[in-house]
C-alpha atoms as a PDB file:
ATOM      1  CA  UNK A   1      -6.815  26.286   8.998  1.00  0.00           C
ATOM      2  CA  UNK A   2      -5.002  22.412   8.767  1.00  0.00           C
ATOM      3  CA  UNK A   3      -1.685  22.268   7.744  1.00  0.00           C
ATOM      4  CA  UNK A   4      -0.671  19.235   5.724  1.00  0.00           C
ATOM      5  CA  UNK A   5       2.673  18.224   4.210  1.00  0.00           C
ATOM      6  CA  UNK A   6       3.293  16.023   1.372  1.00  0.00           C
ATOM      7  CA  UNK A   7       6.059  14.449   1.652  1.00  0.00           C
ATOM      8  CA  UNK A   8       7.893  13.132  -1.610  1.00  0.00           C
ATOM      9  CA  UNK A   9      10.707  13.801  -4.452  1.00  0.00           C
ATOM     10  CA  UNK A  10       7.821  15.397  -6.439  1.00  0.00           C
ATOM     11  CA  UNK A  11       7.394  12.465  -8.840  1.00  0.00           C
ATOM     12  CA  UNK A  12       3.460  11.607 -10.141  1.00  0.00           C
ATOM     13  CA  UNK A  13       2.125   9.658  -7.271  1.00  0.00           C
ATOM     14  CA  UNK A  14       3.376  12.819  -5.057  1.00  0.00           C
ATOM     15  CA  UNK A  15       2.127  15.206  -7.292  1.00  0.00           C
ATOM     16  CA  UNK A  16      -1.376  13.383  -7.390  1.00  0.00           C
ATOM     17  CA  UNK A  17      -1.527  13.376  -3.716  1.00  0.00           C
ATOM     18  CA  UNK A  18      -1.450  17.012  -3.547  1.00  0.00           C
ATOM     19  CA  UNK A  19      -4.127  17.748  -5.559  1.00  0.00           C
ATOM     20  CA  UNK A  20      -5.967  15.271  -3.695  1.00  0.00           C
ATOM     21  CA  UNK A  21      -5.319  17.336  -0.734  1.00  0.00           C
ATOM     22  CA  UNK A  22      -6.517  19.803  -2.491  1.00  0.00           C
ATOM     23  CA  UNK A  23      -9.352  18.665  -4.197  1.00  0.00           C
ATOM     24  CA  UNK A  24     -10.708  17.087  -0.645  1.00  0.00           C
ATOM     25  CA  UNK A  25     -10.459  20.495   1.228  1.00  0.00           C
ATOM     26  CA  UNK A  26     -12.444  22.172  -1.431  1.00  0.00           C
ATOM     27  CA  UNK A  27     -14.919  19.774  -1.325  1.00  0.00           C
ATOM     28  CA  UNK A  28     -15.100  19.617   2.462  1.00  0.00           C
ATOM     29  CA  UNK A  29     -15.001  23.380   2.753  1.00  0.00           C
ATOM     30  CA  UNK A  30     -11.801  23.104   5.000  1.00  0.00           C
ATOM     31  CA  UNK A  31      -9.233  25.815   4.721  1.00  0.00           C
ATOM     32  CA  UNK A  32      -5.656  23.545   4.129  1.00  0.00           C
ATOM     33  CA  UNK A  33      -2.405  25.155   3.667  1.00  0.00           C
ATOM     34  CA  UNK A  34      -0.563  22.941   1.719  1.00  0.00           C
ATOM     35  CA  UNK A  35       3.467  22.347   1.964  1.00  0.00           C
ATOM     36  CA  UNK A  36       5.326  20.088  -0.212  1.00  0.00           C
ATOM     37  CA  UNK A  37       8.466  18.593   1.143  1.00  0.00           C
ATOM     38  CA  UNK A  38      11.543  17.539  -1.122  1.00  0.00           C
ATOM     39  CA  UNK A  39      14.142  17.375   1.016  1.00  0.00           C
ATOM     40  CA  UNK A  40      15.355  13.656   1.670  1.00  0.00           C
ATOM     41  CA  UNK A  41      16.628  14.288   5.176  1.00  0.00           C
ATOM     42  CA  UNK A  42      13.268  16.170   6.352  1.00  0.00           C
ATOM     43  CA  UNK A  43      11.291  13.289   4.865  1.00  0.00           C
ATOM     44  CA  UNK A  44      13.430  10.522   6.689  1.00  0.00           C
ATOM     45  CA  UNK A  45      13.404  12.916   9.923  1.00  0.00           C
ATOM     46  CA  UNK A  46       9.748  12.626   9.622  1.00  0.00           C
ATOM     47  CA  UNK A  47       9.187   9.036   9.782  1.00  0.00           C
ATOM     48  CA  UNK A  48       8.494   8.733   6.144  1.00  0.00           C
ATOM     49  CA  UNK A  49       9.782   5.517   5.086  1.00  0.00           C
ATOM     50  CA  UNK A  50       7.831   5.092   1.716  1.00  0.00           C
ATOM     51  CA  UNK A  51       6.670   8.371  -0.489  1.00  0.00           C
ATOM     52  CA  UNK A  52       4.130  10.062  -0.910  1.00  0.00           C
ATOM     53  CA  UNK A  53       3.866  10.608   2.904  1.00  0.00           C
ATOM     54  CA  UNK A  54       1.401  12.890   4.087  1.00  0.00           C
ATOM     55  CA  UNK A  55       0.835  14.902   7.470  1.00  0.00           C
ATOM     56  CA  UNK A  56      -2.183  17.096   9.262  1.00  0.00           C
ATOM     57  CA  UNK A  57      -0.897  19.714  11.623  1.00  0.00           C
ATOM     58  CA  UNK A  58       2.249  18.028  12.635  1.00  0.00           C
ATOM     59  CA  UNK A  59       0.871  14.365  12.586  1.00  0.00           C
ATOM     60  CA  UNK A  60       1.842  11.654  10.208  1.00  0.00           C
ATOM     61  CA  UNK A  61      -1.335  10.173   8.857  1.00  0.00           C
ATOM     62  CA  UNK A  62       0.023   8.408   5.789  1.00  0.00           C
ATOM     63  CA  UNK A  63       3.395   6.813   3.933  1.00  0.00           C
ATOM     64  CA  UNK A  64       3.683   4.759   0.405  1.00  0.00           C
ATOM     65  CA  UNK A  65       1.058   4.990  -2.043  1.00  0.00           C
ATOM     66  CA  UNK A  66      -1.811   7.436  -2.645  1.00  0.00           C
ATOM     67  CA  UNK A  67      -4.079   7.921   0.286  1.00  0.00           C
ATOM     68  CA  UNK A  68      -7.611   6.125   0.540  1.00  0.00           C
ATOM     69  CA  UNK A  69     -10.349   9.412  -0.455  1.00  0.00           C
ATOM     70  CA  UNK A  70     -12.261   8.738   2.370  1.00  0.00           C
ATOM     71  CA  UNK A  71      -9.534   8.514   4.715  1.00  0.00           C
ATOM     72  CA  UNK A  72      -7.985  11.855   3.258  1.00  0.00           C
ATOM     73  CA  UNK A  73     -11.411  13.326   4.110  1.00  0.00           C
ATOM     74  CA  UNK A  74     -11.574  12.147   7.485  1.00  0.00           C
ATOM     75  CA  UNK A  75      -7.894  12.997   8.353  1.00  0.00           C
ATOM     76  CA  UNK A  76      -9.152  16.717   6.817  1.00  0.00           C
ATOM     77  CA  UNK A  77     -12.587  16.796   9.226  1.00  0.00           C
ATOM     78  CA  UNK A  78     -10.949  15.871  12.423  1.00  0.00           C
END
């Protein structure tokens, strides 16, 4: 099972990434548990400069914007 992170204040752009997450896993067939973070200080200690920030099992693959579907896919297979 991956374990990614969202990273953001929970406004729309966060929101949509997580469903993305979502969406991707289901249609990969990959077993994600999904954890949103809210918390300014955990984002910053993260390295996330620029929300929505997203991470796979402890690695930060993404900050500022949505994520590209293909990369979330990839990030999800490997």
């Amino acid at each position: 099972m991956k374990t990614v992170k969202v990273y953001g204040p929970g406004c729309k752009r966060c929101q949509t990434t997580e469903a993305m997450v979502r969406e991707a896993a289901a249609r990969l067939g990959v077993a994600v548990e999904v954890e949103k973070v809210t918390d300014a200080r955990s984002i910053a200690m993260a390295g996330v400069m620029s929300t929505p920030g997203v991470s796979v099992d402890g690695k930060l693959v993404h900050a500022g914007g949505l994520p590209d579907a293909g990369n979330l896919e990839g990030w999800l297979r490997a």
